[in-house]
C-alpha atoms as a PDB file:
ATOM      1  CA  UNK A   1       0.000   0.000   0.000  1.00  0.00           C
ATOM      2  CA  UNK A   2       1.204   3.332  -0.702  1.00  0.00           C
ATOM      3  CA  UNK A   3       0.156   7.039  -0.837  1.00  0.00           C
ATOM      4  CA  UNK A   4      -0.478   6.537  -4.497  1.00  0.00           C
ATOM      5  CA  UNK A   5      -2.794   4.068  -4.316  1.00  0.00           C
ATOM      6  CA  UNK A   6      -4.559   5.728  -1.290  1.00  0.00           C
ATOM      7  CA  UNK A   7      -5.045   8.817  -3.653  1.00  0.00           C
ATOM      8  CA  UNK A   8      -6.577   6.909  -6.374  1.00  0.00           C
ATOM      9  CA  UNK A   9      -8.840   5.401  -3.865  1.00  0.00           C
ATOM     10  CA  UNK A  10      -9.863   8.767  -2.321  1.00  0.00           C
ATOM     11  CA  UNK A  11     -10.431  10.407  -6.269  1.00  0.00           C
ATOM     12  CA  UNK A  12     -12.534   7.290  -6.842  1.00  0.00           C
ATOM     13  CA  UNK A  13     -14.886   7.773  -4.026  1.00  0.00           C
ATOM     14  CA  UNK A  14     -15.218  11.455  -4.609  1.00  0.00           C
ATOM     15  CA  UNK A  15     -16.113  11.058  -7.909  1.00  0.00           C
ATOM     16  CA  UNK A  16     -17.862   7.681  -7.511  1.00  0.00           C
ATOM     17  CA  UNK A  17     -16.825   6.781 -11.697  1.00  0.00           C
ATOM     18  CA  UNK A  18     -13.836   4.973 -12.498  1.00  0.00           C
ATOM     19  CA  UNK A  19     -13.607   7.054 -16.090  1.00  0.00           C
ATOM     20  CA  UNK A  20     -13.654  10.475 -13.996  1.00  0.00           C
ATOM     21  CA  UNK A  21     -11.127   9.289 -11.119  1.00  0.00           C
ATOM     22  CA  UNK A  22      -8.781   8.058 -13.858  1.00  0.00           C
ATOM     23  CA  UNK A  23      -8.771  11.297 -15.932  1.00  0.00           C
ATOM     24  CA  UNK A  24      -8.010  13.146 -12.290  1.00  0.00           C
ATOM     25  CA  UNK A  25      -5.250  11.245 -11.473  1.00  0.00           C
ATOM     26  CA  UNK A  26      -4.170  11.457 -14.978  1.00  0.00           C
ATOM     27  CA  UNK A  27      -3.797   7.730 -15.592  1.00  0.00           C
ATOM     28  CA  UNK A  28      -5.601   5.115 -17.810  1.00  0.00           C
ATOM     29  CA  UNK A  29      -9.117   3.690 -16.040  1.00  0.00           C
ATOM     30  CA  UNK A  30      -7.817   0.324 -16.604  1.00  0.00           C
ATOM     31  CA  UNK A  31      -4.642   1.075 -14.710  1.00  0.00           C
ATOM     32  CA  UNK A  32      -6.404   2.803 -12.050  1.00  0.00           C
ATOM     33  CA  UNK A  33      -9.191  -0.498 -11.813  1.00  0.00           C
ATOM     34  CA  UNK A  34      -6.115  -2.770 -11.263  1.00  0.00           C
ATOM     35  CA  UNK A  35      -4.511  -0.786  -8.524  1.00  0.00           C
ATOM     36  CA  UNK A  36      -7.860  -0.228  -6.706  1.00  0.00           C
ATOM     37  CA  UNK A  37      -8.436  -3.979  -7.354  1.00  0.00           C
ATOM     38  CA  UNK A  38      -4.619  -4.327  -5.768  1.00  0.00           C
ATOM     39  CA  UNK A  39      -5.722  -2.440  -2.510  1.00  0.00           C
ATOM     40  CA  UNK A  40      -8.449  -4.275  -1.998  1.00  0.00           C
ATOM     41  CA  UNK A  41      -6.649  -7.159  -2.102  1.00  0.00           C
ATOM     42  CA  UNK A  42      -3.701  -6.182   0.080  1.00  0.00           C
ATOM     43  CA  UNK A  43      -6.509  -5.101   3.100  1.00  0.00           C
ATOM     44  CA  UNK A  44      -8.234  -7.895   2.510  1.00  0.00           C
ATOM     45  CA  UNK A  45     -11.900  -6.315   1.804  1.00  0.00           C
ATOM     46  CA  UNK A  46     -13.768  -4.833  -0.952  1.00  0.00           C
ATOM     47  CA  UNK A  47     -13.660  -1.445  -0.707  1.00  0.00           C
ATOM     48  CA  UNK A  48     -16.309  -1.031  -3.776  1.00  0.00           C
ATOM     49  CA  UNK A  49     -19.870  -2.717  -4.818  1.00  0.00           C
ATOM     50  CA  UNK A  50     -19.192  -2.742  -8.077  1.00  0.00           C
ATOM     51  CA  UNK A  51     -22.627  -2.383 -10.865  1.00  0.00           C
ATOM     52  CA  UNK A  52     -23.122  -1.939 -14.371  1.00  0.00           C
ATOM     53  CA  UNK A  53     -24.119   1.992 -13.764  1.00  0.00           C
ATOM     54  CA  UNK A  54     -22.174   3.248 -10.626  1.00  0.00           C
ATOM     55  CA  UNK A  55     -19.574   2.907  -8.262  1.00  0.00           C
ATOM     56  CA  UNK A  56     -20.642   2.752  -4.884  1.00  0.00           C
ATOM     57  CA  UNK A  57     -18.388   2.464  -1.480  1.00  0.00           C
ATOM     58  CA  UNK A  58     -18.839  -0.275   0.817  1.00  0.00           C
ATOM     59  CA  UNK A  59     -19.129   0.343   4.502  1.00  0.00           C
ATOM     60  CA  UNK A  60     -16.098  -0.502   5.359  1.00  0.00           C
ATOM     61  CA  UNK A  61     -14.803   1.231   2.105  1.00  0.00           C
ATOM     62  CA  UNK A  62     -16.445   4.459   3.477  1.00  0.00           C
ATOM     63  CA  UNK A  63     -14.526   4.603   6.460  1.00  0.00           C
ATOM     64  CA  UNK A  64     -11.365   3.461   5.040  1.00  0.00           C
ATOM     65  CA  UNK A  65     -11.452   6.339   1.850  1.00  0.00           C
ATOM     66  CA  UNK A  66     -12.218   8.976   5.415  1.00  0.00           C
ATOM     67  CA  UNK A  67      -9.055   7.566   6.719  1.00  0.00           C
ATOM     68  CA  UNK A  68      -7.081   7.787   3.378  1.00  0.00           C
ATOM     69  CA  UNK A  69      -8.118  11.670   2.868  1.00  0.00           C
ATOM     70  CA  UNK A  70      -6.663  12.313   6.539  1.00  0.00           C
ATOM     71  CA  UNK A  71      -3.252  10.409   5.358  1.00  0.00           C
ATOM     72  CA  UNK A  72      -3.149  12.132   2.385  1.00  0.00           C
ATOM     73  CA  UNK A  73      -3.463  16.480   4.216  1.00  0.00           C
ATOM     74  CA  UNK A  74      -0.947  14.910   6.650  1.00  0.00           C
ATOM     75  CA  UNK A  75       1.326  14.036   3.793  1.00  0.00           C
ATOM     76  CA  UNK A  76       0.744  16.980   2.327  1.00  0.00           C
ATOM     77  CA  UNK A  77       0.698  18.824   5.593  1.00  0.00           C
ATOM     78  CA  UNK A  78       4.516  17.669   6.059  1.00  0.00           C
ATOM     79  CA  UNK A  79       5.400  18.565   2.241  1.00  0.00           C
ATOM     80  CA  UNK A  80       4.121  22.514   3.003  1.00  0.00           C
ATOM     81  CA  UNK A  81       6.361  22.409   5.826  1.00  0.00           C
ATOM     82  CA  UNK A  82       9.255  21.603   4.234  1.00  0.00           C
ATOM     83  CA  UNK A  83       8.627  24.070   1.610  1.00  0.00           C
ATOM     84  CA  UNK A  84       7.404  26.362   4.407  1.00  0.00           C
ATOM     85  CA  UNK A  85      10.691  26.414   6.565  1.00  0.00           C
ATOM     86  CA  UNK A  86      12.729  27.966   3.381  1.00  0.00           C
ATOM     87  CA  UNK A  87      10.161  30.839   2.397  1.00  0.00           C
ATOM     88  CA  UNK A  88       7.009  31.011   3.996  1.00  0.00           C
ATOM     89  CA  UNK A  89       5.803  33.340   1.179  1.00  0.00           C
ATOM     90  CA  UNK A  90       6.211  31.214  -1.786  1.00  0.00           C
ATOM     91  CA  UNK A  91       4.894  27.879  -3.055  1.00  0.00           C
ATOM     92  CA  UNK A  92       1.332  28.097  -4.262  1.00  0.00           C
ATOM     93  CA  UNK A  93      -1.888  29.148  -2.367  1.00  0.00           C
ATOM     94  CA  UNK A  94      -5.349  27.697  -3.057  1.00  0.00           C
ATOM     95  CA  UNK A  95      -7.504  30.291  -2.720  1.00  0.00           C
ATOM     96  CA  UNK A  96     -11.355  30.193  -2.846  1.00  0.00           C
ATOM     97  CA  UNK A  97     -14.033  32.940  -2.962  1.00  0.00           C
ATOM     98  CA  UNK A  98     -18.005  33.554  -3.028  1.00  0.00           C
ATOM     99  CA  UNK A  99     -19.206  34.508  -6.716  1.00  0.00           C
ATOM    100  CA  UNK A 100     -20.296  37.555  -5.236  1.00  0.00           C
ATOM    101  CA  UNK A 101     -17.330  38.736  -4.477  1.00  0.00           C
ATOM    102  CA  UNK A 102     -14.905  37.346  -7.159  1.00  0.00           C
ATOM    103  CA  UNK A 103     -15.638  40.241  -9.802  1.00  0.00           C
ATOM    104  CA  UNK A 104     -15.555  42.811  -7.382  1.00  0.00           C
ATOM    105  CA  UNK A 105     -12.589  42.391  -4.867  1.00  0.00           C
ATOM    106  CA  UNK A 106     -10.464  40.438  -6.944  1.00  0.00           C
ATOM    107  CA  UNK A 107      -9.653  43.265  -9.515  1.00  0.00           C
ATOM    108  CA  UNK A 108      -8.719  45.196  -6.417  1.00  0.00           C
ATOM    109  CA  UNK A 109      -6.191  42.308  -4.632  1.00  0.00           C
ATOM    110  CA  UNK A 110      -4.970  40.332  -8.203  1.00  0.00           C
ATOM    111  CA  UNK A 111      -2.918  43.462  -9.478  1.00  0.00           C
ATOM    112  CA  UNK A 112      -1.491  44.504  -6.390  1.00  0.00           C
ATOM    113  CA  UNK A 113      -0.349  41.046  -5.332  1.00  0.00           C
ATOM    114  CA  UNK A 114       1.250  40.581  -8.837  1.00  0.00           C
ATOM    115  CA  UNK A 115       3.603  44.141  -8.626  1.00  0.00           C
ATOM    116  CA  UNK A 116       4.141  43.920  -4.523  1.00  0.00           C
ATOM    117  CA  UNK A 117       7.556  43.090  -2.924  1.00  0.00           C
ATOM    118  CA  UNK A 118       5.663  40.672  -0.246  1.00  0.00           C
ATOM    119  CA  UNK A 119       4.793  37.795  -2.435  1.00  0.00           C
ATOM    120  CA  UNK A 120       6.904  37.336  -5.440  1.00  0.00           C
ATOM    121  CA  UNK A 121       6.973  34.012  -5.563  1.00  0.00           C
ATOM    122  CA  UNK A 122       4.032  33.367  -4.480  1.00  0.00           C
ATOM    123  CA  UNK A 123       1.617  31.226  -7.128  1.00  0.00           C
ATOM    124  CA  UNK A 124      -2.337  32.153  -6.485  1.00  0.00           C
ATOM    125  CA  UNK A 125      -5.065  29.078  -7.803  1.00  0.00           C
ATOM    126  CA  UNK A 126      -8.342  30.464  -6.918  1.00  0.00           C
ATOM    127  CA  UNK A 127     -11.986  28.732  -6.813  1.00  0.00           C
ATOM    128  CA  UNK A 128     -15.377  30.057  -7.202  1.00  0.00           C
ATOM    129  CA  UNK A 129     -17.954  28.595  -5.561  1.00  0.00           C
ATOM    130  CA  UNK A 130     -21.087  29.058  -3.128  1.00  0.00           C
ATOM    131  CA  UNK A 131     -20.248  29.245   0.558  1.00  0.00           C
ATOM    132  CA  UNK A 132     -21.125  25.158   1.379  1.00  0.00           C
ATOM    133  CA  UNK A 133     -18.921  23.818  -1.326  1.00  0.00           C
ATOM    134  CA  UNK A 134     -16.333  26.085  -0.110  1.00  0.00           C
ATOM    135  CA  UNK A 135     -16.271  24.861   2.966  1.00  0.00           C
ATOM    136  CA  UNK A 136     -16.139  21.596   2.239  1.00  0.00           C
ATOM    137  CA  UNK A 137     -13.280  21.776  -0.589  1.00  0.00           C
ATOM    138  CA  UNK A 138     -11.231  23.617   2.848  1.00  0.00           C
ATOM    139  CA  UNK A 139     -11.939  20.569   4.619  1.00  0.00           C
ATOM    140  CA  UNK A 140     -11.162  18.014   2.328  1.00  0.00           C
ATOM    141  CA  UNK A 141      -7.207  20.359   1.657  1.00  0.00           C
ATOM    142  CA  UNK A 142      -8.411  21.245  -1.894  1.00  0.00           C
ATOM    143  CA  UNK A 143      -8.237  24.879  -0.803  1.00  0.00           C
ATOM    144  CA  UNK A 144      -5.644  26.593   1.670  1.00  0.00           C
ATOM    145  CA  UNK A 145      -8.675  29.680   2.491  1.00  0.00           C
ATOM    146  CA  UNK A 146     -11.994  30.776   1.823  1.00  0.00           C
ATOM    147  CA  UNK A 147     -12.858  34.185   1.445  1.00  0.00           C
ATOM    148  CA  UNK A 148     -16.883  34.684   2.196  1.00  0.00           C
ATOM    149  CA  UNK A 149     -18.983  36.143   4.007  1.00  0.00           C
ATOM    150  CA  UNK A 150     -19.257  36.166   7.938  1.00  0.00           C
ATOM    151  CA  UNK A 151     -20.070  34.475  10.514  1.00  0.00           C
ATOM    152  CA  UNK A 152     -18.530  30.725   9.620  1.00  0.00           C
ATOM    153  CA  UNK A 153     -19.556  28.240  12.410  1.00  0.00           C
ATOM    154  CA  UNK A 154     -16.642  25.579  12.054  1.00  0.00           C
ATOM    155  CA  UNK A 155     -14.878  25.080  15.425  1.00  0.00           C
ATOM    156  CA  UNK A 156     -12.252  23.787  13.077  1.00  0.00           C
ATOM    157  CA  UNK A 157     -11.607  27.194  10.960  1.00  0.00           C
ATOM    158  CA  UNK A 158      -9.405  30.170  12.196  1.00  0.00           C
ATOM    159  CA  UNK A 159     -11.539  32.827  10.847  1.00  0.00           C
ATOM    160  CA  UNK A 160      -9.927  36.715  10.139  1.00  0.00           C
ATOM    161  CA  UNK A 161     -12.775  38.717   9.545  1.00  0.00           C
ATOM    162  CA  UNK A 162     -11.405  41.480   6.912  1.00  0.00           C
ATOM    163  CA  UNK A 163     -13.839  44.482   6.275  1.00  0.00           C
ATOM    164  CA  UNK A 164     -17.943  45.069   6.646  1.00  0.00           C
ATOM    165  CA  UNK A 165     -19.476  46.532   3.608  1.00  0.00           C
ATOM    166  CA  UNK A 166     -22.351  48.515   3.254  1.00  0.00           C
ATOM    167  CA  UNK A 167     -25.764  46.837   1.371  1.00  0.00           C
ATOM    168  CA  UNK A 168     -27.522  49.704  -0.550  1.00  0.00           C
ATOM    169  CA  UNK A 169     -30.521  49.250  -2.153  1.00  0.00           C
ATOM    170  CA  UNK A 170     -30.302  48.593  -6.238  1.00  0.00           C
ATOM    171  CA  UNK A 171     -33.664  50.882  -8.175  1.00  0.00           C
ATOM    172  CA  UNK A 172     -34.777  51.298 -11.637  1.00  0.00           C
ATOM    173  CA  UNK A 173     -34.542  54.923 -12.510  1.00  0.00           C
ATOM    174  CA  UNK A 174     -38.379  54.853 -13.063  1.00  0.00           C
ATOM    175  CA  UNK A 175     -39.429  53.069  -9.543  1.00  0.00           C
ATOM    176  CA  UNK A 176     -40.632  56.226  -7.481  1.00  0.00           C
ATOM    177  CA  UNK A 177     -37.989  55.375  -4.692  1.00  0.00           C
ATOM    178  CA  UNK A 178     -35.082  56.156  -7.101  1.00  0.00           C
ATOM    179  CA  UNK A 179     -36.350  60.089  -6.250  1.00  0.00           C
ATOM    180  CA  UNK A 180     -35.118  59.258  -2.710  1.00  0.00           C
ATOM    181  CA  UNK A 181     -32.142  60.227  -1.399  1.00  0.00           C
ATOM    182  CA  UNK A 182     -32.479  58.025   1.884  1.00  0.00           C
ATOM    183  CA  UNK A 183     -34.352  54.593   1.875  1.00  0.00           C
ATOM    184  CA  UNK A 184     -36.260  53.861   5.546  1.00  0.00           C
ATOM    185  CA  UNK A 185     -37.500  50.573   6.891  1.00  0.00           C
ATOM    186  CA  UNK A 186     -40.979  51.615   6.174  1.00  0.00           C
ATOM    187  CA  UNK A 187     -40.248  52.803   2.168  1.00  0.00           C
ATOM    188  CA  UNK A 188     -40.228  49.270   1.457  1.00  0.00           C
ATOM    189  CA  UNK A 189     -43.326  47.531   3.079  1.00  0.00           C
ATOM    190  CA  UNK A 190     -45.002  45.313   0.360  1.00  0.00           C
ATOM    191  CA  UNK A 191     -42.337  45.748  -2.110  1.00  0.00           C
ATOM    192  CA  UNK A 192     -41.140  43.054  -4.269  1.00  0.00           C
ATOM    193  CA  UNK A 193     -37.045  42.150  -4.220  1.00  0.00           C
ATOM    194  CA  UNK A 194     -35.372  39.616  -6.965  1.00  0.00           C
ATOM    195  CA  UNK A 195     -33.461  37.486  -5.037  1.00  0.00           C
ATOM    196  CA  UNK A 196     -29.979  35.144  -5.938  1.00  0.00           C
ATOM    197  CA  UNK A 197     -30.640  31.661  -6.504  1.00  0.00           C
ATOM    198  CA  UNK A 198     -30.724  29.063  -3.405  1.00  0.00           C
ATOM    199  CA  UNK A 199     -27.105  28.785  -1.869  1.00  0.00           C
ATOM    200  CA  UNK A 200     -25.767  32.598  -2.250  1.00  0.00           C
ATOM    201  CA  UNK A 201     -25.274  33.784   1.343  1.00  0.00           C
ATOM    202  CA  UNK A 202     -26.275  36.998   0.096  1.00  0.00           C
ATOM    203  CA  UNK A 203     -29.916  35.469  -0.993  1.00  0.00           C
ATOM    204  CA  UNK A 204     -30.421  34.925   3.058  1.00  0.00           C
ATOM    205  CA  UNK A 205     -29.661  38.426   3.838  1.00  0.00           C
ATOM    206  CA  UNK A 206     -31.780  39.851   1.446  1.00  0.00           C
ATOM    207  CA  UNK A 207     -34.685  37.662   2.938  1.00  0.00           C
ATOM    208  CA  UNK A 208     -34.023  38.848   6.322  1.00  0.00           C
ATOM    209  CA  UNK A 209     -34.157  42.573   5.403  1.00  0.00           C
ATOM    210  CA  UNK A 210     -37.556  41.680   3.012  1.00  0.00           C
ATOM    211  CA  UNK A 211     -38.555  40.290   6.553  1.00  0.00           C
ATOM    212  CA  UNK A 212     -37.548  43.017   8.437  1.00  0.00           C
ATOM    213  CA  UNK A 213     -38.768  45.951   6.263  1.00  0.00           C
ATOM    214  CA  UNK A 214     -41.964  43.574   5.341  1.00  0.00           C
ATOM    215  CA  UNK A 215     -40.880  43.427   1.494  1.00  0.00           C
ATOM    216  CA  UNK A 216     -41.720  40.281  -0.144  1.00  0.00           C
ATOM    217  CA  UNK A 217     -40.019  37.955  -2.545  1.00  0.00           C
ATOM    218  CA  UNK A 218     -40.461  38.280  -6.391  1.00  0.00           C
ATOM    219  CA  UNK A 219     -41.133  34.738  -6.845  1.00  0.00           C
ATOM    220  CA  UNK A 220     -41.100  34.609 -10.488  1.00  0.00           C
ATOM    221  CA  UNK A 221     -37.469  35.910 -10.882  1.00  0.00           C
ATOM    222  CA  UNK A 222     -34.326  34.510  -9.471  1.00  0.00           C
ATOM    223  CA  UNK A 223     -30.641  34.961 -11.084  1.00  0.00           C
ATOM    224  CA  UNK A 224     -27.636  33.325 -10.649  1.00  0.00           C
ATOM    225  CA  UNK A 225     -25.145  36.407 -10.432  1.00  0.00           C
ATOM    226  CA  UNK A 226     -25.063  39.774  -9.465  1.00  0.00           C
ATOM    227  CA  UNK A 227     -24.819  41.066 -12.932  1.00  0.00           C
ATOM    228  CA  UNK A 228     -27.452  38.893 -13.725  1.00  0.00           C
ATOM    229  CA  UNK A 229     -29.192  40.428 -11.220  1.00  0.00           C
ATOM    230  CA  UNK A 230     -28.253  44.080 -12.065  1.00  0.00           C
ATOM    231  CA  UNK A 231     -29.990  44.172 -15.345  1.00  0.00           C
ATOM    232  CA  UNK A 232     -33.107  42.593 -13.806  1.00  0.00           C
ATOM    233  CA  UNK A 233     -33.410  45.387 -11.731  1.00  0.00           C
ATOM    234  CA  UNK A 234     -32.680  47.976 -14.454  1.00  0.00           C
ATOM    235  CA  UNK A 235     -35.125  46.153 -16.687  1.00  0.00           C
ATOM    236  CA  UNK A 236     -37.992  47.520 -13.840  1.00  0.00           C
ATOM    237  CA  UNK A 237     -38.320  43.911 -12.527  1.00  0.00           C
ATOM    238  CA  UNK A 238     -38.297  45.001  -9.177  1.00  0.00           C
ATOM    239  CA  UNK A 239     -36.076  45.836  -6.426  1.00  0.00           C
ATOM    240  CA  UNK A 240     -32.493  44.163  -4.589  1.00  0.00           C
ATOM    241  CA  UNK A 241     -29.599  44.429  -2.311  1.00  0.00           C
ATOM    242  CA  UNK A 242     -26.547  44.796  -4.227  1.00  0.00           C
ATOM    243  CA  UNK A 243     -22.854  45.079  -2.195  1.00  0.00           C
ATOM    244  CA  UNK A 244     -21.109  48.498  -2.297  1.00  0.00           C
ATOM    245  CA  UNK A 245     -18.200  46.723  -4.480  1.00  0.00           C
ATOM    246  CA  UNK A 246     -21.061  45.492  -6.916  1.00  0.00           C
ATOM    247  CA  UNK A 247     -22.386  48.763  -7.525  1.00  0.00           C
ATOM    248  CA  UNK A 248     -21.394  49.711 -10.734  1.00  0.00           C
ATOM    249  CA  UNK A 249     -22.961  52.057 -12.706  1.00  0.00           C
ATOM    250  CA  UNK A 250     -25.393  51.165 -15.505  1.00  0.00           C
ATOM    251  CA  UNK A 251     -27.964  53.169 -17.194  1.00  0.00           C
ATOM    252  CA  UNK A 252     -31.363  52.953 -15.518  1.00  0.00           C
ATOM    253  CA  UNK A 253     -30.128  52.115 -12.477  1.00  0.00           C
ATOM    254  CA  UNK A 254     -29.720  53.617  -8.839  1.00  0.00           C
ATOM    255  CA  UNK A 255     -27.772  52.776  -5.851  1.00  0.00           C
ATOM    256  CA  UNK A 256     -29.666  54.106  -3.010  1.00  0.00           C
ATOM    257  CA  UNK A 257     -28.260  54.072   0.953  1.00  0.00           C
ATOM    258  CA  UNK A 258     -30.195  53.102   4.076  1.00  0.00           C
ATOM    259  CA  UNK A 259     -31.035  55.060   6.979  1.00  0.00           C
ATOM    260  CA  UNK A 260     -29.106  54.069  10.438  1.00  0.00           C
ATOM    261  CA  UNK A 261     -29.131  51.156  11.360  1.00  0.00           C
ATOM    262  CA  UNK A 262     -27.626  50.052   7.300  1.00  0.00           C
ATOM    263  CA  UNK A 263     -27.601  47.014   6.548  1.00  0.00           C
ATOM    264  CA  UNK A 264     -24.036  45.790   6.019  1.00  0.00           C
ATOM    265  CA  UNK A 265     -22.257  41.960   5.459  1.00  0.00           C
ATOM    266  CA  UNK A 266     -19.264  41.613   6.698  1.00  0.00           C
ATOM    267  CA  UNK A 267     -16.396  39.812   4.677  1.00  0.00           C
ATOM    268  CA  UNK A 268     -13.743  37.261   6.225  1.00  0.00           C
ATOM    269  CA  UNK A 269     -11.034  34.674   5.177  1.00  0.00           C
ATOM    270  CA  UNK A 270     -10.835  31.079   6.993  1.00  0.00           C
ATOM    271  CA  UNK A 271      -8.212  28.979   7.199  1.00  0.00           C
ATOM    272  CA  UNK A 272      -7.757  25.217   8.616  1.00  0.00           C
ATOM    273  CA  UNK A 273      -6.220  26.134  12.269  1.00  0.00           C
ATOM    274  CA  UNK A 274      -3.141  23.619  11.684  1.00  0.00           C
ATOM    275  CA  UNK A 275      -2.313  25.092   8.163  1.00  0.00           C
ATOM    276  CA  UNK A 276       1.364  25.200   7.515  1.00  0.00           C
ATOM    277  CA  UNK A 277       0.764  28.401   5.650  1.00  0.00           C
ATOM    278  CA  UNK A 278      -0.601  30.597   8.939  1.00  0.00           C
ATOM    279  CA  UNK A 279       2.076  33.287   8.100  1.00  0.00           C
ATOM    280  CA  UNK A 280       2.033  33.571   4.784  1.00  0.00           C
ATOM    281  CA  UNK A 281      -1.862  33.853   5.390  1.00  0.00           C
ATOM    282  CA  UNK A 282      -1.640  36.679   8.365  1.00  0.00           C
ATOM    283  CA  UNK A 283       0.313  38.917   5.813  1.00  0.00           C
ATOM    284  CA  UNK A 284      -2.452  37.914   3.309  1.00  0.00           C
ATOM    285  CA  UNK A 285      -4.453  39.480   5.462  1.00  0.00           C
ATOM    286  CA  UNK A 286      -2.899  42.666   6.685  1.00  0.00           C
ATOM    287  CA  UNK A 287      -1.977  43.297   2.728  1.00  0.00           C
ATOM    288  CA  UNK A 288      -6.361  42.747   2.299  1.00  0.00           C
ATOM    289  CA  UNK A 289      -7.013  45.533   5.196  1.00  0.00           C
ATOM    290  CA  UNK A 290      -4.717  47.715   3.661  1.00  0.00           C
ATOM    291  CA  UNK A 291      -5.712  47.817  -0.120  1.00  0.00           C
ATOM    292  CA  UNK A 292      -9.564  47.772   0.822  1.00  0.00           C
ATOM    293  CA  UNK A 293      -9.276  50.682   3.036  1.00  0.00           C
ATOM    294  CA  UNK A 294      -8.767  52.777   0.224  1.00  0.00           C
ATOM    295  CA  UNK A 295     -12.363  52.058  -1.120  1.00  0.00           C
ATOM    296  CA  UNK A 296     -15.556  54.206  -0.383  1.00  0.00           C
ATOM    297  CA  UNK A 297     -18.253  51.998   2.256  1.00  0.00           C
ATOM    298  CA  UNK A 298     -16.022  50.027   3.212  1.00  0.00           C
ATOM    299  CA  UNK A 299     -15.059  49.343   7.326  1.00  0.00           C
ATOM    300  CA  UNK A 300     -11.433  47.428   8.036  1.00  0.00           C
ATOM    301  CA  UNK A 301     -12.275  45.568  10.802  1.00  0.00           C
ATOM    302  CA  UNK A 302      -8.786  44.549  13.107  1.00  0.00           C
END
């Protein structure tokens, strides 16, 4: 048994098809059948019920491919510290963020990180996904951080919460609040908001305010980005939160703030707490505070 076989194993049961787990691991499915086959045979127990349609774990394979995955971050976990103790800033960092911040904080940290003295050899992968299957990719060591949006309830996580920015209400030009220069709780009572799809954390705010403020879902509209959602809005299909970094102008459209108490999210990065890369993380971090502070509705939070 060795740490390549244990990967194959662990690819296999994540992907649950031989064709797919083979392409991963970048080896032929018949070579990757035989060594799973060889596994089995070296523990003694079948890992797999194979059938003519799937590839399903037994239970003894489920707790074995849990066991694997652990072997496998502590393999890797001693690798990054290797690499660690001769430059903690270099190497590569697997970094993963909401889609609703991607296109609006990323232009603001990718350029800076590439022409700044503190990472220069420092190689950046990053994911986009919804908060859950960020989480879980953090767990499993496909990602090094998340950045999303506060609060994260994983004991596990060390979570650096970064800055709060302000929600402001998105308005066609022709709604009669866009003539508003202040929206109150009671401006919105019985309107209708487009809302993200299920799974944006963003989606559940929104809901909360509608709550709050006794605004109702549109339930015939749903969209599954922020710019997706943008034009809704500008189209007159109603009304929606939209981040201060998301609020770019467009024709028809108004960005309108809230009275005291505003409504704000506030934006973090979480780590594994036993991540070989805390440092180069913490400066990840201060370098974050810094560049956002320079932006307009937006709190660094220490």
């Amino acid at each position: 048994m060795n740490l390549r076989d244990l990967k194959y194993f662990v690819t296999l049961a994540e992907t649950k098809h031989f064709s797919k787990a083979a392409k991963a691991c970048f080896v032929s499915q018949p070579s990757l059948s035989i060594q799973i086959k060889k596994l089995e045979t070296f523990l003694g127990v079948d890992l797999l019920e194979r059938t003519s349609r799937s590839v399903l774990l037994t239970d003894i394979g489920k707790i074995i491919a849990e066991q694997a995955r652990e072997l496998l971050q502590q393999a890797e976990t001693i690798q990054e510290l290797a690499k660690s103790a001769q430059d903690p800033f270099s190497g590569e960092l697997n970094l993963g963020v909401i889609p609703t911040l991607t296109s609006y904080l990323l232009p603001h940290l990718l350029p800076d990180l590439a022409k700044t003295e503190s990472f220069p050899k420092l190689s950046i992968y990053l994911t986009e996904q919804q908060t859950s299957q960020l989480i879980l990719g953090l767990k499993q060591g496909k990602l090094d951080a998340v950045i999303l949006s506060l609060p994260v309830t994983h004991s596990e996580f060390t979570v650096q919460p970064l800055f709060e920015e302000e929600l402001r209400l998105a308005v066609p030009e022709r709604n009669s609040l866009a003539k508003k220069k202040i929206i109150n709780a009671t401006d919105l009572n019985g309107k209708h908001f487009i809302l993200l799809e299920e799974g944006h954390c963003l989606r559940d705010q929104t809901i909360l305010l509608c709550q709050k403020m006794h605004a109702e879902e549109a339930k015939n509209f749903r969209a599954a980005s922020l710019e997706i959602l943008r034009y809704m809005v500008s189209t007159n299909l109603g009304l929606t939160l939209m981040p201060t970094l998301a609020c770019r102008p467009q024709q028809g459209l108004r960005y309108l703030p809230f009275a005291f108490p505003k409504p704000k999210r506030t934006i973090g990065i979480i780590w594994r707490s036993g991540s070989t890369k805390k440092l180069l993380l913490m400066r990840m971090v201060e370098h974050i505070r810094r560049l956002m502070s320079e932006q307009p509705g937006i709190n660094i939070i220490h």
